[in-house]
C-alpha atoms as a PDB file:
ATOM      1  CA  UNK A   1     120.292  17.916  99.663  1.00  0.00           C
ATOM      2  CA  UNK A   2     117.244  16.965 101.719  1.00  0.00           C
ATOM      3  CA  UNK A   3     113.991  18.309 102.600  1.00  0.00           C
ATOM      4  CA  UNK A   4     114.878  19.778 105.727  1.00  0.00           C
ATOM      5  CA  UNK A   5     117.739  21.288 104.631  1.00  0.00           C
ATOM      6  CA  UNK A   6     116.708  24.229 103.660  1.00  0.00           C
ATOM      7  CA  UNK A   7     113.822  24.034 106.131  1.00  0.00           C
ATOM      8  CA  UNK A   8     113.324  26.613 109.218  1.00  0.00           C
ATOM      9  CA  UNK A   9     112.849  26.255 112.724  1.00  0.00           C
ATOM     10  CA  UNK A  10     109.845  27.882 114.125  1.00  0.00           C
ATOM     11  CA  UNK A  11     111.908  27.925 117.795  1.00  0.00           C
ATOM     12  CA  UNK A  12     114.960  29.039 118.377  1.00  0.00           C
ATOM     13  CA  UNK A  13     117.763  26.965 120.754  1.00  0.00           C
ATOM     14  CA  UNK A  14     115.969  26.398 123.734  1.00  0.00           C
ATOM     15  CA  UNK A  15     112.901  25.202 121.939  1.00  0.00           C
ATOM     16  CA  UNK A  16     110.728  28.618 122.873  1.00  0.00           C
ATOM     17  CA  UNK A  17     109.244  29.857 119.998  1.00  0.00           C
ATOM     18  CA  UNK A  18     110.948  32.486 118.035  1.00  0.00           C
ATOM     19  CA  UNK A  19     110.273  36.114 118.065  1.00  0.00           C
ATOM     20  CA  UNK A  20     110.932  36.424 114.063  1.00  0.00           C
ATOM     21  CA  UNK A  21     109.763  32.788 113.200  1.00  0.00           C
ATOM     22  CA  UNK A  22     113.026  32.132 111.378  1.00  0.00           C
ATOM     23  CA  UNK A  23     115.639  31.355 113.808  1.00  0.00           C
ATOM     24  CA  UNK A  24     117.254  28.718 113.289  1.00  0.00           C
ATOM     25  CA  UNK A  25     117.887  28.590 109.131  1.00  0.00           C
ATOM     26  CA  UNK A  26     120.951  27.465 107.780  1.00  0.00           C
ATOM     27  CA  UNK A  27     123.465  28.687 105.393  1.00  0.00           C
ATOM     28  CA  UNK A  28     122.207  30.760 102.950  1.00  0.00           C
ATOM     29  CA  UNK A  29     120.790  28.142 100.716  1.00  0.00           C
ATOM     30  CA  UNK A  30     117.551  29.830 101.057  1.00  0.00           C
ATOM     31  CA  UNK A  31     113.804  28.216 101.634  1.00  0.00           C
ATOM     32  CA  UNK A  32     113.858  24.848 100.377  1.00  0.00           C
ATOM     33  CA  UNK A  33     117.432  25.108  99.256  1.00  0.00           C
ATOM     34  CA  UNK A  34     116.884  27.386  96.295  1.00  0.00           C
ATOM     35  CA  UNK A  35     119.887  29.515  97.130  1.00  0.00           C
ATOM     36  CA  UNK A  36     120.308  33.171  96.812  1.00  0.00           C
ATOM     37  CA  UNK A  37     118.060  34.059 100.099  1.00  0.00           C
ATOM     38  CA  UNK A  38     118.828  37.592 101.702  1.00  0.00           C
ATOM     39  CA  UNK A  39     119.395  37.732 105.127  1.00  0.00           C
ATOM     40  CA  UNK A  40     117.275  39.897 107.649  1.00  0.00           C
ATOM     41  CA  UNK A  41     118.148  41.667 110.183  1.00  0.00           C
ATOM     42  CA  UNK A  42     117.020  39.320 112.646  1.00  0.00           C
ATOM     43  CA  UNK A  43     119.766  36.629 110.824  1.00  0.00           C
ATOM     44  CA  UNK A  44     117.166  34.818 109.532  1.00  0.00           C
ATOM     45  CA  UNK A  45     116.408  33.778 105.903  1.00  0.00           C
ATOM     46  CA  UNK A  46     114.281  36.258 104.000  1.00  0.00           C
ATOM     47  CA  UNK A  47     112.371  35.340 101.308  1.00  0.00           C
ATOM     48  CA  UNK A  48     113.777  33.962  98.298  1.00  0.00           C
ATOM     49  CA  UNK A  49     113.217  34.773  94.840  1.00  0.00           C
ATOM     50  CA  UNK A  50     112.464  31.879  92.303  1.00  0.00           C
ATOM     51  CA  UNK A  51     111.731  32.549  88.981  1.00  0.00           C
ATOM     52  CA  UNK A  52     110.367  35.742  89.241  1.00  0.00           C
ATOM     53  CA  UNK A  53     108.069  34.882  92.143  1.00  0.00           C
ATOM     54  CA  UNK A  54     109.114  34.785  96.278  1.00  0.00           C
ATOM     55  CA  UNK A  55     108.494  31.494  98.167  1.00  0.00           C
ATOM     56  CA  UNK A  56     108.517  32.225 101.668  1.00  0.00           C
ATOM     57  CA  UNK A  57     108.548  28.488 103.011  1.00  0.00           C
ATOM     58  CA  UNK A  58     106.496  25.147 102.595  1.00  0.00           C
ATOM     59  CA  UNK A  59     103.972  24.544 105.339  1.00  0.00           C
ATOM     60  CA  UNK A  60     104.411  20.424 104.909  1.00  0.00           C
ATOM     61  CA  UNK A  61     107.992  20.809 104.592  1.00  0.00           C
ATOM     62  CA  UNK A  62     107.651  22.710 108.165  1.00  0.00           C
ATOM     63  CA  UNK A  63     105.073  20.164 109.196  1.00  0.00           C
ATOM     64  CA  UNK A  64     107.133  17.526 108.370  1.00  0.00           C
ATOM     65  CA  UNK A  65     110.482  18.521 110.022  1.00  0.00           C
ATOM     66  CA  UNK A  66     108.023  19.386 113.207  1.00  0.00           C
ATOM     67  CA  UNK A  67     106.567  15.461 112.955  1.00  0.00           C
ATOM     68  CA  UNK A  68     110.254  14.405 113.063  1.00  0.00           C
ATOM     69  CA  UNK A  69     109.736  15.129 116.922  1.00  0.00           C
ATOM     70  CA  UNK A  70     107.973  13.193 119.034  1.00  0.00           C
ATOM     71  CA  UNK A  71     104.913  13.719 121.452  1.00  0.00           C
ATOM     72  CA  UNK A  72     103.599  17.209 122.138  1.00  0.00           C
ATOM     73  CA  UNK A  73     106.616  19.323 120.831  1.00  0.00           C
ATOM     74  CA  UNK A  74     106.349  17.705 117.571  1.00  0.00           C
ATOM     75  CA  UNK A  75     102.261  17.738 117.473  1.00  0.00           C
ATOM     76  CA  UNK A  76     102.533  21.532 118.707  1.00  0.00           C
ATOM     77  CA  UNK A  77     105.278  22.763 116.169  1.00  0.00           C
ATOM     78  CA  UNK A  78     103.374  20.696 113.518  1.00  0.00           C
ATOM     79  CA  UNK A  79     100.260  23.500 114.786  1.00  0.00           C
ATOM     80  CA  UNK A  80     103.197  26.484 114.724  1.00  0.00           C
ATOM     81  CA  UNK A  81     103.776  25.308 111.056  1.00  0.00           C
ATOM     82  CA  UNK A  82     101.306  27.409 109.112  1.00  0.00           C
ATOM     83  CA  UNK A  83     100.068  31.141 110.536  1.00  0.00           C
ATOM     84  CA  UNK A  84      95.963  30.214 111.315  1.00  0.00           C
ATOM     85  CA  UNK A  85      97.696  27.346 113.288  1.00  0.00           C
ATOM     86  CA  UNK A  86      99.807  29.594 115.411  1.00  0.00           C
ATOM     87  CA  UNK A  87      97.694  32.052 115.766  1.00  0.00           C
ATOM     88  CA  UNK A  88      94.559  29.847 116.639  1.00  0.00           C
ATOM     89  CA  UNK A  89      97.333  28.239 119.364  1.00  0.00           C
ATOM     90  CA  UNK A  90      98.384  31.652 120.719  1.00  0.00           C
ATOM     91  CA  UNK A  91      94.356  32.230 121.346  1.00  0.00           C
ATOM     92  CA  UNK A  92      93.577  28.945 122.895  1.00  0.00           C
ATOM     93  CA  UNK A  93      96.480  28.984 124.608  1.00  0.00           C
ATOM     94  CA  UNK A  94      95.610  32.157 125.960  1.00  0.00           C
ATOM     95  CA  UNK A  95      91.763  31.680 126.566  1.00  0.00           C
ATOM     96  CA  UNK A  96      92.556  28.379 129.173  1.00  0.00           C
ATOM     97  CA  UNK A  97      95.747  29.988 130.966  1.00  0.00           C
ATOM     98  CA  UNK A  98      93.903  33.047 131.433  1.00  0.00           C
ATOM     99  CA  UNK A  99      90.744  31.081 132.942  1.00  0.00           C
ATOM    100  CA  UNK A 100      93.299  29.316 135.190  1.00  0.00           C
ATOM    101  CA  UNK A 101      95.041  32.060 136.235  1.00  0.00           C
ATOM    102  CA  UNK A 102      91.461  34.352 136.961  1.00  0.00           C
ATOM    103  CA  UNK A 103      90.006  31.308 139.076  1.00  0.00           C
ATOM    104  CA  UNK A 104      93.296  30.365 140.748  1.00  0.00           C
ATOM    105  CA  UNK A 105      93.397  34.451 141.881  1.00  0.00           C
ATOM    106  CA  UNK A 106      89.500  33.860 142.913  1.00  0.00           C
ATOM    107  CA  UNK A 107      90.379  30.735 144.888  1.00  0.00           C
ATOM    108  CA  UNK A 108      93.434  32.364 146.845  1.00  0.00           C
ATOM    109  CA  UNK A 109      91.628  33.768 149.424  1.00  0.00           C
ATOM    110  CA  UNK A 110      89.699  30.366 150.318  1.00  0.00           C
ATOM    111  CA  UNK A 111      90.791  27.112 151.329  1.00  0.00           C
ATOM    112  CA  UNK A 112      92.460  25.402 149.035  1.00  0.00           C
ATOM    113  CA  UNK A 113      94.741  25.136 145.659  1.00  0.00           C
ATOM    114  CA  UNK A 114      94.501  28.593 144.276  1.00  0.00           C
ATOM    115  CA  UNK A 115      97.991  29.257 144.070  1.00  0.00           C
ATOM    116  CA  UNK A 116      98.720  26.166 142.843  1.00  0.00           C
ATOM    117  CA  UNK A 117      95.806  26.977 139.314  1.00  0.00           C
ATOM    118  CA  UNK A 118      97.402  30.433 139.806  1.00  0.00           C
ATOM    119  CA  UNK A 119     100.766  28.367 139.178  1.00  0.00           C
ATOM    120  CA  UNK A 120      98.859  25.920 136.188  1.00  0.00           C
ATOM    121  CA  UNK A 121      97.871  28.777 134.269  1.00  0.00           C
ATOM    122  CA  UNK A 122     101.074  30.717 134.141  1.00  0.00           C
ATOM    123  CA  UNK A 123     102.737  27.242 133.059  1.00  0.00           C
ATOM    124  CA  UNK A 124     100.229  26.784 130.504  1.00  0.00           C
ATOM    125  CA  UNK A 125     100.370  30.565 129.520  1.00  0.00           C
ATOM    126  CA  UNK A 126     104.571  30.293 129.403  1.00  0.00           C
ATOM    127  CA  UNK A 127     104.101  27.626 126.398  1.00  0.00           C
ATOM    128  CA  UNK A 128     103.497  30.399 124.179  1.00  0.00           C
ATOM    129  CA  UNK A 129     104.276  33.596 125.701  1.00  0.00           C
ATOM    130  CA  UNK A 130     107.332  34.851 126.855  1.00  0.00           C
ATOM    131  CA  UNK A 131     106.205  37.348 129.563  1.00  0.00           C
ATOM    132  CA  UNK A 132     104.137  34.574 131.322  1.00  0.00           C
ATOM    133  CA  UNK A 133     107.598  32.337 131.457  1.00  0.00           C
ATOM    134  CA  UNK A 134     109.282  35.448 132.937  1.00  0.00           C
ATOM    135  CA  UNK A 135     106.252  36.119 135.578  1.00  0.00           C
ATOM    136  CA  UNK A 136     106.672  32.216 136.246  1.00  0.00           C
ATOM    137  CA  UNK A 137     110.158  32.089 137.118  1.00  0.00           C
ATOM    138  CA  UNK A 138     109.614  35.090 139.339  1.00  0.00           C
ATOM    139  CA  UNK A 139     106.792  33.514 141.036  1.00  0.00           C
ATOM    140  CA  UNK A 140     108.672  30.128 141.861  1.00  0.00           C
ATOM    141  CA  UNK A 141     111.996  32.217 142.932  1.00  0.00           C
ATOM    142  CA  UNK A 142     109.420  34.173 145.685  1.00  0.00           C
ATOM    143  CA  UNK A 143     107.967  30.902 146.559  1.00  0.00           C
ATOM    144  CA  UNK A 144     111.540  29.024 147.353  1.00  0.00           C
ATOM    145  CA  UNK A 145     112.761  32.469 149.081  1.00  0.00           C
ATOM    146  CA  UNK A 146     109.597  32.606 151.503  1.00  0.00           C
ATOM    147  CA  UNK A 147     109.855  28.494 151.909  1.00  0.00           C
ATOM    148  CA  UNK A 148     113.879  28.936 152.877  1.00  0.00           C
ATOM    149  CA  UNK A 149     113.169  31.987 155.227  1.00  0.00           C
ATOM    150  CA  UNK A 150     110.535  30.147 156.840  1.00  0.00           C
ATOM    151  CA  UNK A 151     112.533  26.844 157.119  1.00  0.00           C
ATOM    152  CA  UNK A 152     115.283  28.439 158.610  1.00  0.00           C
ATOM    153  CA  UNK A 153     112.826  30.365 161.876  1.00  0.00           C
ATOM    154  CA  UNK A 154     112.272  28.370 165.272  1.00  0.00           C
ATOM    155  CA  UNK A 155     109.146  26.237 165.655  1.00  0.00           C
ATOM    156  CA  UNK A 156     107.162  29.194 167.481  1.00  0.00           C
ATOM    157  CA  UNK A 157     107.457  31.600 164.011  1.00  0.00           C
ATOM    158  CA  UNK A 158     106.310  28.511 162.228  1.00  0.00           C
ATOM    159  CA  UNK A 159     103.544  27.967 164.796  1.00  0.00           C
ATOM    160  CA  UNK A 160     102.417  31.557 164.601  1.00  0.00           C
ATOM    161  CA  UNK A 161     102.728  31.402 160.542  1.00  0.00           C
ATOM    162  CA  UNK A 162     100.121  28.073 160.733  1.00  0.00           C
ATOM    163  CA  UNK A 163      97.796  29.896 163.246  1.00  0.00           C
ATOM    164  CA  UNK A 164      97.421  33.356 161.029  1.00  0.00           C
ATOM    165  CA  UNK A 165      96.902  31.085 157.914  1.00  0.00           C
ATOM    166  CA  UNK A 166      94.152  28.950 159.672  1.00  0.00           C
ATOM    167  CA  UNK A 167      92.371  32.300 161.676  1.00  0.00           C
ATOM    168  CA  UNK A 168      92.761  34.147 157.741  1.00  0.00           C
ATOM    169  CA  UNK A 169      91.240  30.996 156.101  1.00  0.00           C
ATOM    170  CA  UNK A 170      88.581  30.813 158.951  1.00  0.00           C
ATOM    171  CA  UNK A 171      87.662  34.164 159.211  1.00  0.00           C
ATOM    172  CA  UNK A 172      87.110  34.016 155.071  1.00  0.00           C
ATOM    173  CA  UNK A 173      84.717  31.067 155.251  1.00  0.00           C
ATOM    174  CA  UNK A 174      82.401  32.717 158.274  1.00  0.00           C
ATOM    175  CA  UNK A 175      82.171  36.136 156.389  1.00  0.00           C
ATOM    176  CA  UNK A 176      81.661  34.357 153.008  1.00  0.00           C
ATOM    177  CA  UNK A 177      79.074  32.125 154.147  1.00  0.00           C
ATOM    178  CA  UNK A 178      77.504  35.009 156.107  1.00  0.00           C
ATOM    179  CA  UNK A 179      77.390  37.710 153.448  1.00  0.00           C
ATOM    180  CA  UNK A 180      76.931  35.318 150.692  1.00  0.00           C
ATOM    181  CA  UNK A 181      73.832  32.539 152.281  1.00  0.00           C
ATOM    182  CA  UNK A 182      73.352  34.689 155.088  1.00  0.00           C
ATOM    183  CA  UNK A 183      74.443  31.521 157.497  1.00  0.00           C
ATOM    184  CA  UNK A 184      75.799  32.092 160.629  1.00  0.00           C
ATOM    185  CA  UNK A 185      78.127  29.760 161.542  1.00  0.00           C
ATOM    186  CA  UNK A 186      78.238  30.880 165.301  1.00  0.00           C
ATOM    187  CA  UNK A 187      74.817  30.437 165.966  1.00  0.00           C
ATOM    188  CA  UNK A 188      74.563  27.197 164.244  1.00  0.00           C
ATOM    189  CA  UNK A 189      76.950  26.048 166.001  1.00  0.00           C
ATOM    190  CA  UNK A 190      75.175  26.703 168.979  1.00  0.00           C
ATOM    191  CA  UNK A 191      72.259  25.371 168.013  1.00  0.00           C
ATOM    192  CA  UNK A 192      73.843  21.900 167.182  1.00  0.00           C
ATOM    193  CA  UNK A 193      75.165  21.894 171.134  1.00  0.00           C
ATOM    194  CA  UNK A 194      71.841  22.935 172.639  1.00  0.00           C
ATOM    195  CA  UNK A 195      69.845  20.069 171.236  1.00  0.00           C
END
């Protein structure tokens, strides 16, 4: 038998991580092949007992299987491996999705990419949570919807569509810059074409 025989899977079939942690063990030869595991209820392998003690799995043996894939599945399931290295993933994981997410909401309103960070940060959030993947998928399914209803309209709806984005986006920037710098953009302007 060899070492990843009797070696979990931190991820179940499609490679997302696994609610339980232990989808993906086979046969009942137990953790590391001892035999005699129990099964949960989850079908997973419970822990196995050994001489009067339970072994519940071999970090290296579940670093090692992980290092059998390449590039940054492998490197990340080598980090799933052990429990401060999934957990410390979950949180930084979280921490930089969530800071995309926040400044891709704060950019919406202004010219530019905010829906696209909005976008980042769910993708980056999706790695390790589920919800985010589900939020995701509903966000791109909107996003081809709108793009297919608008594709399909005559050139005036798609004229109209530009204008309200580029009177929205320009009535954002005068209001910002005025209630932010107190700059008036109006009378600027006409000071520029008096000189």
């Amino acid at each position: 038998m060899t070492i990843s025989d009797g070696v979990r899977e931190p991820h179940g079939p499609a490679g997302r991580p696994s609610e339980s942690g232990t989808a993906g063990v086979r046969g009942d030869e137990g953790v590391g092949g001892l035999g005699g595991g129990v099964r949960d209820e989850t079908g997973g392998q419970g822990p196995v007992r050994s001489g009067g003690r339970i072994e519940t799995g071999d970090a290296d043996a579940l670093k090692g299987a992980a290092a059998e894939r390449s590039g940054l599945h492998g490197w990340l399931d080598g980090v799933r491996s052990t429990r401060a290295g999934h957990l410390t993933l979950k949180i930084v994981i979280g921490a930089i999705g969530t800071v995309l997410v926040v400044g891709g909401l704060i950019m919406v309103p202004f010219p530019g990419p905010g829906w696209l960070v909005v976008f980042a940060g769910l993708a980056v959030l999706a790695t390790e949570f589920h919800w985010a993947h589900r939020v995701l998928e509903f966000g791109k399914r909107t996003l081809s919807a709108w793009t297919s209803w608008l594709g399909r309209r005559g050139w005036t709806v798609k004229i109209l569509v530009v204008l309200a984005a580029a009177a929205t986006a320009t009535a954002i920037v005068y209001f910002g810059l005025k209630l932010s710098f107190d700059i008036d953009l109006v009378v600027e302007a006409q000071k520029l074409l008096i000189r």
